[in-house]
C-alpha atoms as a PDB file:
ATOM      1  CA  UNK A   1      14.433 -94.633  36.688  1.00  0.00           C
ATOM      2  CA  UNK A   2      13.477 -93.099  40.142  1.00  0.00           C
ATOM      3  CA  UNK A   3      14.883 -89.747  41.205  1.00  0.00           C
ATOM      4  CA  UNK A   4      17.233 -89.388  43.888  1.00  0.00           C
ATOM      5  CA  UNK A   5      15.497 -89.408  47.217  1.00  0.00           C
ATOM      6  CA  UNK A   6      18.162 -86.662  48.789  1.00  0.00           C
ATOM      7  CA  UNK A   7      17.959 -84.563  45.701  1.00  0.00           C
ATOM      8  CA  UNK A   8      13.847 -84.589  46.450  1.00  0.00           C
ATOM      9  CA  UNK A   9      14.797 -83.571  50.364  1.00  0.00           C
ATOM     10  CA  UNK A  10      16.713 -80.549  49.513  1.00  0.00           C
ATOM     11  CA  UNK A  11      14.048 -79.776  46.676  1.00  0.00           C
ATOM     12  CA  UNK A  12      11.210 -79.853  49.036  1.00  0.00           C
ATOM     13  CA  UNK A  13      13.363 -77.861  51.993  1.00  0.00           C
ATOM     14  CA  UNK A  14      14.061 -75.305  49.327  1.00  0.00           C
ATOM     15  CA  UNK A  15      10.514 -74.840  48.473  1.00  0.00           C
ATOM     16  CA  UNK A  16       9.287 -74.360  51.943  1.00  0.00           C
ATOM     17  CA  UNK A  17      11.886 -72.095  52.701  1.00  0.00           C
ATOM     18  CA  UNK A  18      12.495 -69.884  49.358  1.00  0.00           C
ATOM     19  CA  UNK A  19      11.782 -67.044  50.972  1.00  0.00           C
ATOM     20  CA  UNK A  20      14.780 -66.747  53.158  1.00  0.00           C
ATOM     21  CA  UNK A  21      18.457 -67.387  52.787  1.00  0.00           C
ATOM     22  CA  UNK A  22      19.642 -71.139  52.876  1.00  0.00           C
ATOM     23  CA  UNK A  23      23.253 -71.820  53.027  1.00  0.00           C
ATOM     24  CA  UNK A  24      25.045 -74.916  51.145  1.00  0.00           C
ATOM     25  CA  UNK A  25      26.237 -75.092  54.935  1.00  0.00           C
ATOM     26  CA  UNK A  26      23.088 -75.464  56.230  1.00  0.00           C
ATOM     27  CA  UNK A  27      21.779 -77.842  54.185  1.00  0.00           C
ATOM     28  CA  UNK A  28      25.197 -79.907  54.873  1.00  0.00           C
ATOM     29  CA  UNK A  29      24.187 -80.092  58.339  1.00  0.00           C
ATOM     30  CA  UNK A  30      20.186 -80.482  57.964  1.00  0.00           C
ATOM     31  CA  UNK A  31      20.902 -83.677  55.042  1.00  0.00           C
ATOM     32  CA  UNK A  32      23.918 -84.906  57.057  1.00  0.00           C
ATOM     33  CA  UNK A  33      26.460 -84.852  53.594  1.00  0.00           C
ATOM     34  CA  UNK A  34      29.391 -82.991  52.519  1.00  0.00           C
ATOM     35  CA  UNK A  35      28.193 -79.740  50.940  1.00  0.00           C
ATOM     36  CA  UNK A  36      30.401 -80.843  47.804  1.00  0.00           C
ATOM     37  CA  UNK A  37      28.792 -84.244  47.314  1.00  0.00           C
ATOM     38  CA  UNK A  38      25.108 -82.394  47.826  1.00  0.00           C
ATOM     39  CA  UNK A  39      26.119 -79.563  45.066  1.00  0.00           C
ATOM     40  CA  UNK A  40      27.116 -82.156  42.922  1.00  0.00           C
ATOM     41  CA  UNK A  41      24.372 -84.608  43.085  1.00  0.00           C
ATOM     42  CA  UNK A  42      22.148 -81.835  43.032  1.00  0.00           C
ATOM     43  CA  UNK A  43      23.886 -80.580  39.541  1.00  0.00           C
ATOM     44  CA  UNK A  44      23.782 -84.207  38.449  1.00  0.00           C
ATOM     45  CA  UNK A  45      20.520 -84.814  38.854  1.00  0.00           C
ATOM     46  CA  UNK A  46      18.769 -81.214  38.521  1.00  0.00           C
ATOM     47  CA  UNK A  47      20.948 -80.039  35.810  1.00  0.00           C
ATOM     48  CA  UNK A  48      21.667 -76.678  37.204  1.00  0.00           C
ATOM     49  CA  UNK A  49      23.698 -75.436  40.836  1.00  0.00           C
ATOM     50  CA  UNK A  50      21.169 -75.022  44.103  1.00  0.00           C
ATOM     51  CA  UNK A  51      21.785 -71.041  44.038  1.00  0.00           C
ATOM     52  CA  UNK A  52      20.573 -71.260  39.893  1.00  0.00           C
ATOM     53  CA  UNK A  53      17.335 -73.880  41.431  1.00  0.00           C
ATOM     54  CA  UNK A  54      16.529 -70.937  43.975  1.00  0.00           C
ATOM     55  CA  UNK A  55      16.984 -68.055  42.390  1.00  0.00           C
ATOM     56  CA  UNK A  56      14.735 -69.273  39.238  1.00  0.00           C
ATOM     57  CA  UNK A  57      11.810 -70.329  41.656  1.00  0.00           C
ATOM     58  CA  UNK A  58      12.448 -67.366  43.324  1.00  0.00           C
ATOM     59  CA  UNK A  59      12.123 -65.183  39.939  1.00  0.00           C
ATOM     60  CA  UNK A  60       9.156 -67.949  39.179  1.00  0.00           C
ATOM     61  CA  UNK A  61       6.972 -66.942  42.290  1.00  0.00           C
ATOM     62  CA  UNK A  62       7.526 -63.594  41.742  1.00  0.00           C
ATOM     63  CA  UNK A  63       6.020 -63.367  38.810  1.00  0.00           C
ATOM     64  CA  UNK A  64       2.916 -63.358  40.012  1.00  0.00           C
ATOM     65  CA  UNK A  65       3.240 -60.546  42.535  1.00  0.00           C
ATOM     66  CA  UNK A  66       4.544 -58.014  39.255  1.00  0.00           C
ATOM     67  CA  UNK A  67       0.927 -59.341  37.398  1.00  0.00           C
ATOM     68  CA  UNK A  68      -1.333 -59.153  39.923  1.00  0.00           C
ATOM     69  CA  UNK A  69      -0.402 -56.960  43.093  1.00  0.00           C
ATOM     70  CA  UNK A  70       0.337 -53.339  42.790  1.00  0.00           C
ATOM     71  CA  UNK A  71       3.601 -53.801  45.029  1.00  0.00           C
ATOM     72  CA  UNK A  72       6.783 -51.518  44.564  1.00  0.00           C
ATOM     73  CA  UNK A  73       9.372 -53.906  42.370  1.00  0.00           C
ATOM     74  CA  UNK A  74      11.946 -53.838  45.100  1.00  0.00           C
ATOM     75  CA  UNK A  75       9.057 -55.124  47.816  1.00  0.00           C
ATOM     76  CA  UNK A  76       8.385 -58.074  45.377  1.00  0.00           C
ATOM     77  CA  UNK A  77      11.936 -58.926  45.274  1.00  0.00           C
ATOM     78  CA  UNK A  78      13.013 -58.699  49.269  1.00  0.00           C
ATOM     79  CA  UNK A  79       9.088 -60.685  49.694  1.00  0.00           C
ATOM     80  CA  UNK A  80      10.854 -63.489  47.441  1.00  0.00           C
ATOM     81  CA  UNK A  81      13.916 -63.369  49.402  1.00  0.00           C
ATOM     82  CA  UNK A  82      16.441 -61.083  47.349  1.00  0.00           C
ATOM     83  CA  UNK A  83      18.471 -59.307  49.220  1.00  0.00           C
ATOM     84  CA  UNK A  84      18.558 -56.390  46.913  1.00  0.00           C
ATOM     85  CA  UNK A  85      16.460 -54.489  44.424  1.00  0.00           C
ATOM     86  CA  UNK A  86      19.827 -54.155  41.881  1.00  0.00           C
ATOM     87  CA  UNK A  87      20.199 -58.495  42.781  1.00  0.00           C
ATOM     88  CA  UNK A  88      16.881 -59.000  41.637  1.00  0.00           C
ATOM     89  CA  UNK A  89      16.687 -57.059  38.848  1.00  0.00           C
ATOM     90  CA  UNK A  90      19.681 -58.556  38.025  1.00  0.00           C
ATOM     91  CA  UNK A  91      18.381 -62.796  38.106  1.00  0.00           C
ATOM     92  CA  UNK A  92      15.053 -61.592  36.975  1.00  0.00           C
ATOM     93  CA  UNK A  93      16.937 -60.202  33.657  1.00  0.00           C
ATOM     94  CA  UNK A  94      19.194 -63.020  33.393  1.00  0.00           C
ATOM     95  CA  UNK A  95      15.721 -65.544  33.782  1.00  0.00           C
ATOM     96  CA  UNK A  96      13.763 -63.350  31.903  1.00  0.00           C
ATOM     97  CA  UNK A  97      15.475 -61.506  29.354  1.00  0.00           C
ATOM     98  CA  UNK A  98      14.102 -58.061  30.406  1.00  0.00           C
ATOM     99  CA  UNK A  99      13.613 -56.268  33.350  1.00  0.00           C
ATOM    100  CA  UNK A 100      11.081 -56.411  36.506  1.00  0.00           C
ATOM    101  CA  UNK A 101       9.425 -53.286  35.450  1.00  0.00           C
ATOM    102  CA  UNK A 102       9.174 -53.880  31.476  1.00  0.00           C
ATOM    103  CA  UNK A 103       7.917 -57.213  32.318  1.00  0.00           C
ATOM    104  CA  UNK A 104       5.010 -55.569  34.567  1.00  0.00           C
ATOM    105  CA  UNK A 105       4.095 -53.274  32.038  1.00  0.00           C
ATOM    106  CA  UNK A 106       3.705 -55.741  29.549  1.00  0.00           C
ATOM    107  CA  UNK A 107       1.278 -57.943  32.268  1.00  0.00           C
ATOM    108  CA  UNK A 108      -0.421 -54.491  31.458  1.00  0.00           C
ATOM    109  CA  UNK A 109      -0.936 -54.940  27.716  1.00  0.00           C
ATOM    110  CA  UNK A 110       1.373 -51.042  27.606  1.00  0.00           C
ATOM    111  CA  UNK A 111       2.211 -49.875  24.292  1.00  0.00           C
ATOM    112  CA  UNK A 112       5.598 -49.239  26.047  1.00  0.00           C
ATOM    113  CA  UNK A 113       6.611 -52.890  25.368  1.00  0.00           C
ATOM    114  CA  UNK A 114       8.430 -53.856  22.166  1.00  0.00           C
ATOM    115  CA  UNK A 115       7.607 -56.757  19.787  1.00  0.00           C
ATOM    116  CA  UNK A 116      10.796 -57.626  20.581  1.00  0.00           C
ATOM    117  CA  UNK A 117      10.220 -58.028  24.217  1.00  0.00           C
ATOM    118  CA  UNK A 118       7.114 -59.700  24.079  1.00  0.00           C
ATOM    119  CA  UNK A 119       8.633 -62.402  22.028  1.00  0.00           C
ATOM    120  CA  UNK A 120      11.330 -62.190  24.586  1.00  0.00           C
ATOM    121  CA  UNK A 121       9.024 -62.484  27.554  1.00  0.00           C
ATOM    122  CA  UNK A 122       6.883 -65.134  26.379  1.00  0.00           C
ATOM    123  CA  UNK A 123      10.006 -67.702  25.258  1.00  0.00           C
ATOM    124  CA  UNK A 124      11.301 -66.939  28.721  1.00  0.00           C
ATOM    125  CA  UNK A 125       8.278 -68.087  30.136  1.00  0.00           C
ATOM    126  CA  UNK A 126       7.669 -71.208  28.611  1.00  0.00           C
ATOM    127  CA  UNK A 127      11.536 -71.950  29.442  1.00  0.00           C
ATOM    128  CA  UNK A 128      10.256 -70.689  33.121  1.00  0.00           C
ATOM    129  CA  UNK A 129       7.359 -72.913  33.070  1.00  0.00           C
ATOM    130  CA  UNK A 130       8.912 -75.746  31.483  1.00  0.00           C
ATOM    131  CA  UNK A 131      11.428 -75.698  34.454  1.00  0.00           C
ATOM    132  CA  UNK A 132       8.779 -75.806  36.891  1.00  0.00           C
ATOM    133  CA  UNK A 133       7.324 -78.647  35.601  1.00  0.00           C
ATOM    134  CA  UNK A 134      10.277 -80.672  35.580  1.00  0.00           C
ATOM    135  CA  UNK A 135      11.262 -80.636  38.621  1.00  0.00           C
ATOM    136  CA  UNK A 136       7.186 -80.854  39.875  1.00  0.00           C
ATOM    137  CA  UNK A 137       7.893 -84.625  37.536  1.00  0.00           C
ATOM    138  CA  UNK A 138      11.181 -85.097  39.197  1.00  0.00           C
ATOM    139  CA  UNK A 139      10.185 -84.831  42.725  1.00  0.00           C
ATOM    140  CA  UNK A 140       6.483 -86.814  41.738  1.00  0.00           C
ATOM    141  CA  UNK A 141       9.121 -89.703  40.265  1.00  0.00           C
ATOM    142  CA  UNK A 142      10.252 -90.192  43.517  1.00  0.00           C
ATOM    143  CA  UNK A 143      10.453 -94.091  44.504  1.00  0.00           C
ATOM    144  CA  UNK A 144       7.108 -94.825  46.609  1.00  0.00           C
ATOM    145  CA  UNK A 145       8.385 -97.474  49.809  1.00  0.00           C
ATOM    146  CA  UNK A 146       5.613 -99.352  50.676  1.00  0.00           C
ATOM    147  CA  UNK A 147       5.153-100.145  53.969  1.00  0.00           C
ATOM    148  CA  UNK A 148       4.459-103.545  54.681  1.00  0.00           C
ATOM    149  CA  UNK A 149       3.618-105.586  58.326  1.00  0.00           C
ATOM    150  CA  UNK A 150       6.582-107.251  59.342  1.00  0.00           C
ATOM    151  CA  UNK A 151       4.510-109.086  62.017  1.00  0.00           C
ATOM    152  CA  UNK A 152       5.382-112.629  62.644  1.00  0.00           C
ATOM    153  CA  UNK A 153       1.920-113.255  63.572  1.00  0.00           C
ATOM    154  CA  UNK A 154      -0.557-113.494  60.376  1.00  0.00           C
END
């Protein structure tokens, strides 16, 4: 079974544009469907809504900035294209089961940082990675067309 070649489009415009805002209008007009059909599909075949696909790659990229830069938490979130520091505090919680900052201290090895949150952190990671890697095999299941010569002359 091959994924869905328009799910793969909108997965690949998301990823080079997760940093900004993208519309279900706009990609209506860029993909040339109803935005209905494409959030459908797109639940169908992903298994979550195109805002829940954004904002967890969003939260996914960011991760990295709260380990290894020593960036305020609300620049990481408006660099990852939140619009607010209480909106991404808000989908990083709901991805991660903590906050932004107890997450960062824990990248720290603080004592601040619960048993309980560690366990917390580290289940929401492999969920977080295991995500990632789905949709990495989703997109890499993609039918391959090969192009052949159509040349009357052999």
């Amino acid at each position: 079974m091959f994924s869905n070649d328009l799910v793969c489009d909108i997965l690949d415009f998301i990823d080079q544009n997760i940093n900004r805002k993208i519309s279900m209008d706009e990609l209506s007009e860029r993909f040339y469907f109803n935005k209905d059909y494409i959030m459908r599909l797109f639940k169908k075949e992903i298994h979550c809504t195109i805002t829940e696909y954004i904002n967890r790659l969003r939260i996914f990229y960011s991760l990295k900035d709260l380990r290894e830069h020593n960036l305020s938490i609300l620049s990481v979130g408006l660099n990852h294209g939140f619009v607010s520091l209480e909106y991404y505090s808000e989908i990083f919680r709901k991805n991660m089961g903590v906050s932004p900052s107890i997450y960062r201290d824990f990248t720290m090895r603080s004592i601040n940082v619960s048993e309980e949150e560690i366990i917390t952190i580290q289940n929401s990671l492999a969920k977080l990675n295991s995500f990632y890697e789905s949709i990495t095999y989703y997109k890499n299941n993609r039918k391959k067309v090969l192009s052949k010569s159509l040349s009357i002359f052999k």
